[in-house]
Protein backbone atom coordinates (compact mmCIF):
# COMPACT_ATOMS: atom_id res chain seq x y z
CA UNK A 1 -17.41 34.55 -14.02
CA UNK A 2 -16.94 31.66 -16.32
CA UNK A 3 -13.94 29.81 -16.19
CA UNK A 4 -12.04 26.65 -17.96
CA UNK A 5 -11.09 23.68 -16.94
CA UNK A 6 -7.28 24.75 -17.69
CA UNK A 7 -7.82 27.77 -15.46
CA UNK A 8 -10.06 25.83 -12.38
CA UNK A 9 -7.20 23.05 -12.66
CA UNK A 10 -4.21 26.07 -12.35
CA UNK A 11 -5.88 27.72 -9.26
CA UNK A 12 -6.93 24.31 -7.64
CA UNK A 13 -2.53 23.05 -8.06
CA UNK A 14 -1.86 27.09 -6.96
CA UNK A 15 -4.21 26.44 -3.83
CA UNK A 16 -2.94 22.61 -2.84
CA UNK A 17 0.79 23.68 -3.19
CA UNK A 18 0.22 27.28 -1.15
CA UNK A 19 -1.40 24.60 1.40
CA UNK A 20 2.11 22.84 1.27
CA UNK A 21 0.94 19.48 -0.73
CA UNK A 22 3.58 18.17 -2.26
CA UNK A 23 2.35 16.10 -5.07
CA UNK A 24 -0.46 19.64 -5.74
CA UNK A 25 0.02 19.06 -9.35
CA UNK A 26 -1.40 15.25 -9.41
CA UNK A 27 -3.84 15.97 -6.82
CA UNK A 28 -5.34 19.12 -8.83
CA UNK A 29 -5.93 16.35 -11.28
CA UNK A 30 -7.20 13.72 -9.29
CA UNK A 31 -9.70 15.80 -8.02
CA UNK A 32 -10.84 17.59 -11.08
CA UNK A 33 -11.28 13.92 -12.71
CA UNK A 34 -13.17 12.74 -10.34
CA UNK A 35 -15.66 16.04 -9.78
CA UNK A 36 -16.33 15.98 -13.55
CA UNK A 37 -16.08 12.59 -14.38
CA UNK A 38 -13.40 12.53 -16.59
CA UNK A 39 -10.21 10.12 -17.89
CA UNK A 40 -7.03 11.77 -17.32
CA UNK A 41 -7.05 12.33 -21.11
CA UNK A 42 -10.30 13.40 -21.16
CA UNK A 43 -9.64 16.13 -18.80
CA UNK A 44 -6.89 16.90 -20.87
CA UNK A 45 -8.56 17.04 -24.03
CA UNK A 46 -11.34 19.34 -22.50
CA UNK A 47 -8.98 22.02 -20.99
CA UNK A 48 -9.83 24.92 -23.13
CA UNK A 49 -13.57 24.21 -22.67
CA UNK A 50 -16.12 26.24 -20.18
CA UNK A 51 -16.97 24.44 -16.46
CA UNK A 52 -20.24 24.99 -14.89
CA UNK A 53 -21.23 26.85 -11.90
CA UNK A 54 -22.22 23.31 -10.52
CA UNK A 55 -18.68 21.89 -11.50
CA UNK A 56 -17.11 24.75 -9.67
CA UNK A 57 -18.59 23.74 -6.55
CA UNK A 58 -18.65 20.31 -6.56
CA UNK A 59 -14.22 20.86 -6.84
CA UNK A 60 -14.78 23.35 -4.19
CA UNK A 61 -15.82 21.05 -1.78
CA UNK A 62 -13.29 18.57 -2.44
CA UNK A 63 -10.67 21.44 -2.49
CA UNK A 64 -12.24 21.86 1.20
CA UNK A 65 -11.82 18.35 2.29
CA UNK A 66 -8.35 18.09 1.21
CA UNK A 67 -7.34 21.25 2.75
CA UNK A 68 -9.07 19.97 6.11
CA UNK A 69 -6.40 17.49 5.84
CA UNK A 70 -8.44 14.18 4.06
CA UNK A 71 -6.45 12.54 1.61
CA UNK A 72 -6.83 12.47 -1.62
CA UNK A 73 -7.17 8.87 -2.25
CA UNK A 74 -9.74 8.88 -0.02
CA UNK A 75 -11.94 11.49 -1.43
CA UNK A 76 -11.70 9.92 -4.76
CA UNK A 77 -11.66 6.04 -3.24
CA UNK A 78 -8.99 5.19 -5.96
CA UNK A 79 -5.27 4.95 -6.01
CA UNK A 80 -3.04 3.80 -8.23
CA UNK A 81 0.43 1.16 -7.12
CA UNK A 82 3.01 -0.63 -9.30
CA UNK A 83 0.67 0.35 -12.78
CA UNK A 84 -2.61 -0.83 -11.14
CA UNK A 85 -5.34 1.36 -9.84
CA UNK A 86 -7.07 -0.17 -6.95
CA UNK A 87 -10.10 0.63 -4.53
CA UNK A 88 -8.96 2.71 -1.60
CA UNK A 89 -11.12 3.35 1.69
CA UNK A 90 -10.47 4.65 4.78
CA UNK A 91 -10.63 0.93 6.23
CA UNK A 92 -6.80 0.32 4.30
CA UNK A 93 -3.19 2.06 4.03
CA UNK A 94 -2.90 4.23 0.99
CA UNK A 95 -0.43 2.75 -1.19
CA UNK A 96 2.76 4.66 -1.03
CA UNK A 97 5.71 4.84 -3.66
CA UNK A 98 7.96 3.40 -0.90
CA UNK A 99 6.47 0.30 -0.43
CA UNK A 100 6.41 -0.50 -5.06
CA UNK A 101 10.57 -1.79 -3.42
CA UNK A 102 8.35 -4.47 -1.37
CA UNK A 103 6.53 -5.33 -4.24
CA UNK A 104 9.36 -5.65 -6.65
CA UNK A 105 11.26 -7.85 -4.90
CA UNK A 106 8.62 -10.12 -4.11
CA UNK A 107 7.76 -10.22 -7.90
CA UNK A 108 11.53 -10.92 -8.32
CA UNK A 109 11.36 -13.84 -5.64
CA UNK A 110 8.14 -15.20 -7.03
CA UNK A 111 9.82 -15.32 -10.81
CA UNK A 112 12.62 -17.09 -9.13
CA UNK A 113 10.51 -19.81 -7.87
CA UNK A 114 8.60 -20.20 -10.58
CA UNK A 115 5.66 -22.56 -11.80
CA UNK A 116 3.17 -23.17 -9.07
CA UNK A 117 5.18 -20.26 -6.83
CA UNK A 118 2.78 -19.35 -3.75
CA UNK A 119 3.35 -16.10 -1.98
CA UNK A 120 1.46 -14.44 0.84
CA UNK A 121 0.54 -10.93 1.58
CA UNK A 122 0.15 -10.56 5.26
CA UNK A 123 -1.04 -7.51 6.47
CA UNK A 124 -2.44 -6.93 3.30
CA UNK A 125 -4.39 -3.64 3.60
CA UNK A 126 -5.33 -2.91 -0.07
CA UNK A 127 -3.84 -6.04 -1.34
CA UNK A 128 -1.71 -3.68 -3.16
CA UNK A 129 1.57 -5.57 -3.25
CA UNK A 130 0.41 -9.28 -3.14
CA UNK A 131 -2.00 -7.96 -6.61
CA UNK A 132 1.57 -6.45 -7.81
CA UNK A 133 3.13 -10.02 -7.40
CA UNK A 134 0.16 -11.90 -9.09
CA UNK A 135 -0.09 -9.53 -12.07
CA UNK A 136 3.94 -9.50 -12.91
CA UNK A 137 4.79 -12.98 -11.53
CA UNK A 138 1.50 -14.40 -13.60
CA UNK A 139 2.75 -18.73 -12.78
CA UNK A 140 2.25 -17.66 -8.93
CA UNK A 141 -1.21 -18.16 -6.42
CA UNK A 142 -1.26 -15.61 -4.09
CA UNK A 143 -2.70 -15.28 -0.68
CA UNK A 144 -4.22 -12.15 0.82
CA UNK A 145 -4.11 -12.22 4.66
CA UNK A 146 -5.54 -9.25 6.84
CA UNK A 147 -7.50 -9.16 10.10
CA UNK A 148 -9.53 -6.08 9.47
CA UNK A 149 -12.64 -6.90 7.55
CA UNK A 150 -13.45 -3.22 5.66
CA UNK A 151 -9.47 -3.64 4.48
CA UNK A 152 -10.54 -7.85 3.39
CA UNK A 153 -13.64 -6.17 1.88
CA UNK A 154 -11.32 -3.87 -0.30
CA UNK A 155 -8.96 -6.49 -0.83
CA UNK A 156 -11.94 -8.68 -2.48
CA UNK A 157 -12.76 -5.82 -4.47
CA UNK A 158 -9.23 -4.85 -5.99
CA UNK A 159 -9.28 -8.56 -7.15
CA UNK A 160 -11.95 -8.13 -8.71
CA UNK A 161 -11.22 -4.99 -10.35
CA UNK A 162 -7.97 -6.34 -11.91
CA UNK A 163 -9.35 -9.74 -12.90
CA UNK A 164 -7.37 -12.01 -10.49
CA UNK A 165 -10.26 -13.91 -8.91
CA UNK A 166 -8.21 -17.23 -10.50
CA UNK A 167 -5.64 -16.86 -8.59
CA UNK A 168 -5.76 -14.82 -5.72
CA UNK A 169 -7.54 -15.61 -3.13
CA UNK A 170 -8.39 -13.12 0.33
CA UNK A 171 -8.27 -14.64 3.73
CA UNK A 172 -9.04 -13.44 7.30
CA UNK A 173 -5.84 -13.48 9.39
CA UNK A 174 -3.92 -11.94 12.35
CA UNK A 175 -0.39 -11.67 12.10
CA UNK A 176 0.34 -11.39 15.91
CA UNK A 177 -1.22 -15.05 15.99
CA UNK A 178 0.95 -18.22 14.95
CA UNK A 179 -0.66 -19.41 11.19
CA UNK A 180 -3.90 -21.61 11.06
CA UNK A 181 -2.78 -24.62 9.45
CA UNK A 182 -4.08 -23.97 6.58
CA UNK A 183 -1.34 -21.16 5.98
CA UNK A 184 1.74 -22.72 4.61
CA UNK A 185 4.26 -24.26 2.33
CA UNK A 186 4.98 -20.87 0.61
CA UNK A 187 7.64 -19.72 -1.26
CA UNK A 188 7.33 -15.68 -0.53
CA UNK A 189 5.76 -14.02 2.42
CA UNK A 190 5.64 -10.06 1.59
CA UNK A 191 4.56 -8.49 4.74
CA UNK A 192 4.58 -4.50 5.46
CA UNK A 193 2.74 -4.52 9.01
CA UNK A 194 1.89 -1.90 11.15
CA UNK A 195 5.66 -0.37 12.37
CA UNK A 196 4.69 3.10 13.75
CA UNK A 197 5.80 3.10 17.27
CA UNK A 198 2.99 4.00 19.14
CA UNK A 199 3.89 7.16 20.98
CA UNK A 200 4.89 8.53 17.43
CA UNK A 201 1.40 8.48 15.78
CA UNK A 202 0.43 11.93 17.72
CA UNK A 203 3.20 13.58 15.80
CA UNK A 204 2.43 12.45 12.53
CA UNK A 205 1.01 14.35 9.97
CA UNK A 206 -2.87 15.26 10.11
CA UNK A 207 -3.91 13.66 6.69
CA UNK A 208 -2.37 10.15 8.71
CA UNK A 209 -2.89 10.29 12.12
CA UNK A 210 -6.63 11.53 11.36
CA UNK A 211 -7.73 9.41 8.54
CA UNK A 212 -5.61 6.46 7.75
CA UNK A 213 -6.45 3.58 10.05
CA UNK A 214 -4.29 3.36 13.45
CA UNK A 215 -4.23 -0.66 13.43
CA UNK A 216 -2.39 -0.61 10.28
CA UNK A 217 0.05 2.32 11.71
CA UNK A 218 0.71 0.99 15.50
CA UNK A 219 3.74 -1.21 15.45
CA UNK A 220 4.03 -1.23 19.76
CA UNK A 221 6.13 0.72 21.86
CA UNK A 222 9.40 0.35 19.67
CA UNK A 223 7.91 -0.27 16.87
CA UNK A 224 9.24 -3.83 16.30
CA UNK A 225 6.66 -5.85 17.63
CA UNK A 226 5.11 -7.30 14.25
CA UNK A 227 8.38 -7.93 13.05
CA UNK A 228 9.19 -9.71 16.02
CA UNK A 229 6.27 -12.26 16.27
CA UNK A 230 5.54 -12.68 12.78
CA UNK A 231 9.73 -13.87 12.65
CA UNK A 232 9.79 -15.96 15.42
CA UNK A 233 5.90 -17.67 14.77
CA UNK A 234 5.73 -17.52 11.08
CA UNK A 235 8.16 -19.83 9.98
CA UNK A 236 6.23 -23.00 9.91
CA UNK A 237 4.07 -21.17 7.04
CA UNK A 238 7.45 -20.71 4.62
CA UNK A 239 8.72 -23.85 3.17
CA UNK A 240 12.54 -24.75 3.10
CA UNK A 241 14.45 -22.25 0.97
CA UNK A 242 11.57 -19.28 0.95
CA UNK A 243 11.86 -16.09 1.72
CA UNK A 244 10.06 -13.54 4.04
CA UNK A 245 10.01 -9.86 3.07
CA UNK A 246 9.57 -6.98 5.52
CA UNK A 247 8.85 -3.20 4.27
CA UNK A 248 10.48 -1.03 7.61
CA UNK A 249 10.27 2.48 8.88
CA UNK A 250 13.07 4.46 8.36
CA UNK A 251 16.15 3.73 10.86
CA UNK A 252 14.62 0.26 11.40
CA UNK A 253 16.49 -1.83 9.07
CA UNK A 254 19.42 -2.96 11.46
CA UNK A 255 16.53 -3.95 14.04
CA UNK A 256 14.67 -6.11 11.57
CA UNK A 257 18.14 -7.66 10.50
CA UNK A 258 19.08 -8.99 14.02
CA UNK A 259 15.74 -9.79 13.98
CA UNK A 260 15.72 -12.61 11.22
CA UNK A 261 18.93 -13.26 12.36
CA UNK A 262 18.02 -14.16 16.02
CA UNK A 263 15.14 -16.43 13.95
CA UNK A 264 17.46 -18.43 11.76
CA UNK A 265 16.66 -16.44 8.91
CA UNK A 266 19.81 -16.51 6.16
CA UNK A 267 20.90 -14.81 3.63
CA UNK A 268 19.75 -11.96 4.64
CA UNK A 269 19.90 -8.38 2.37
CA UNK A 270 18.62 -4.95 2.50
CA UNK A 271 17.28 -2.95 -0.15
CA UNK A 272 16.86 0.63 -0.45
CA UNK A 273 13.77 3.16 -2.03
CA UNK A 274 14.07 5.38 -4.74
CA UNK A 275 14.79 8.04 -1.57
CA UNK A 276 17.83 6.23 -0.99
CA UNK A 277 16.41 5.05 2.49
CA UNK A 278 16.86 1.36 3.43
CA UNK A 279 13.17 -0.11 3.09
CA UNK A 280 12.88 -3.77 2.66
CA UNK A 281 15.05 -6.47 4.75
CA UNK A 282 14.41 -9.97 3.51
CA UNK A 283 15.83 -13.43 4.79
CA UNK A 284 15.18 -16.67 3.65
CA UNK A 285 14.77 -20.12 5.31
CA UNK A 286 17.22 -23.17 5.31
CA UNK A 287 16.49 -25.64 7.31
């Protein structure tokens, strides 16, 4: 029987949220978007109009993947962070609504250091927060560090995407090694690194543990080991009177405090998420 797109979208946000997905309402769009090829307002402009039969299928088999567990982002290989939509593979993170508090006070930091500011996004995944920082802080260079190459190949391609090839550039790093030389004199490091302790990931939800990569999720036994290296051997790379800028797990903030602390980090403040959970701890450099 022929249906709309109003009524396919209705039964595919019934379906999601009977699954227990949250966010069923975005995803039902997401998904019928990208099975028809459509804008948002497109889609919405086309609701009282007839599918296919091959329409129907194609969002049946998506409806399948999802329920199996696959994120969305994935099955559509586009998110969207801090107003940008970026390229998203299975080689990166999916760009949470936690992490926009990392990303806004970097841009903060970066405005604050203004002309010629250069920040660096280690652990980059998507390049989703060092982009944020270019595009709202636009006197700043930013650098994209990340070890994996299928994340540094998305990386390259969200620059491209949002037209920052001037002044972004994407680098191979590892984070749990002390900086090349070439890595230094900047004003903001913005780092959210892997801070899943590891005998946690077997707990976590299916659409995570199965799917998103487990180097960007495995933060050691505790949890703190990124934080802990990246303090103590990443200073040379911040020049006198920057700032570094953790994202944390929840319940970590007091650990990454002492942390900075213990590394003659200053100044140090915590921020909290929309959720009212304490996400970002930042400290800055003196002398």
């Amino acid at each position: 029987m022929a249906t709309t797109y109003n009524n396919l979208y209705l039964d595919t946000r019934a379906r999601l949220k009977k699954a227990g997905v949250e966010a069923a309402q975005l995803e039902a769009r997401e998904l019928l978007c990208y099975a028809s090829d459509k804008s948002r307002e497109q889609l919405y402009r086309d609701m009282p109009l007839y599918v296919s039969g091959e329409l129907e299928k194609r969002v049946e088999a998506l409806v399948q993947r999802r329920l199996a567990g696959e994120p969305v982002a994935y099955i559509v290989g586009e998110w969207e962070f801090y107003g940008l939509t970026l390229d998203i593979s299975s080689d990166v993170l999916i760009p949470r609504p936690d992490t926009e508090v990392l990303a806004e006070r970097g841009i903060l930091k970066a405005k604050a250091a203004g002309e010629g500011c250069r920040v660096l996004d280690l652990c980059a995944g998507s390049g989703c927060v060092g982009l944020a920082v270019a595009v709202h802080a636009p006197q700043c260079r930013v650098v994209l560090g990340e070890l994996s190459e299928g994340a540094l190949r998305v990386c390259k391609q969200n620059v491209r995407r949002n037209n920052l090839n001037a002044r972004v550039t994407c680098l191979s790093v590892d984070a749990m090694e002390p900086p090349p030389a070439a890595l230094w004199d900047f004003d903001v490091v913005v780092c959210n690194p892997p801070y899943i302790p590891s005998g946690d990931i077997a707990g976590l939800d299916v659409s995570v543990r199965d799917y998103e990569p487990r180097m960007a999720l495995d933060g050691g036994a505790d949890g703190l080991d990124f934080y802990r290296f990246i303090a103590s051997k990443w200073k040379s790379a911040i020049r006198l009177g920057g700032t570094l800028l953790f994202e944390v797990g929840i319940g970590q903030a007091p650990d990454v405090e002492e942390i900075l602390s213990q590394n003659g980090f200053e100044q140090i403040q915590t921020t909290a998420d929309t959720q009212g959970i304490w996400r970002v701890v930042e400290g800055t450099i003196n002398n």
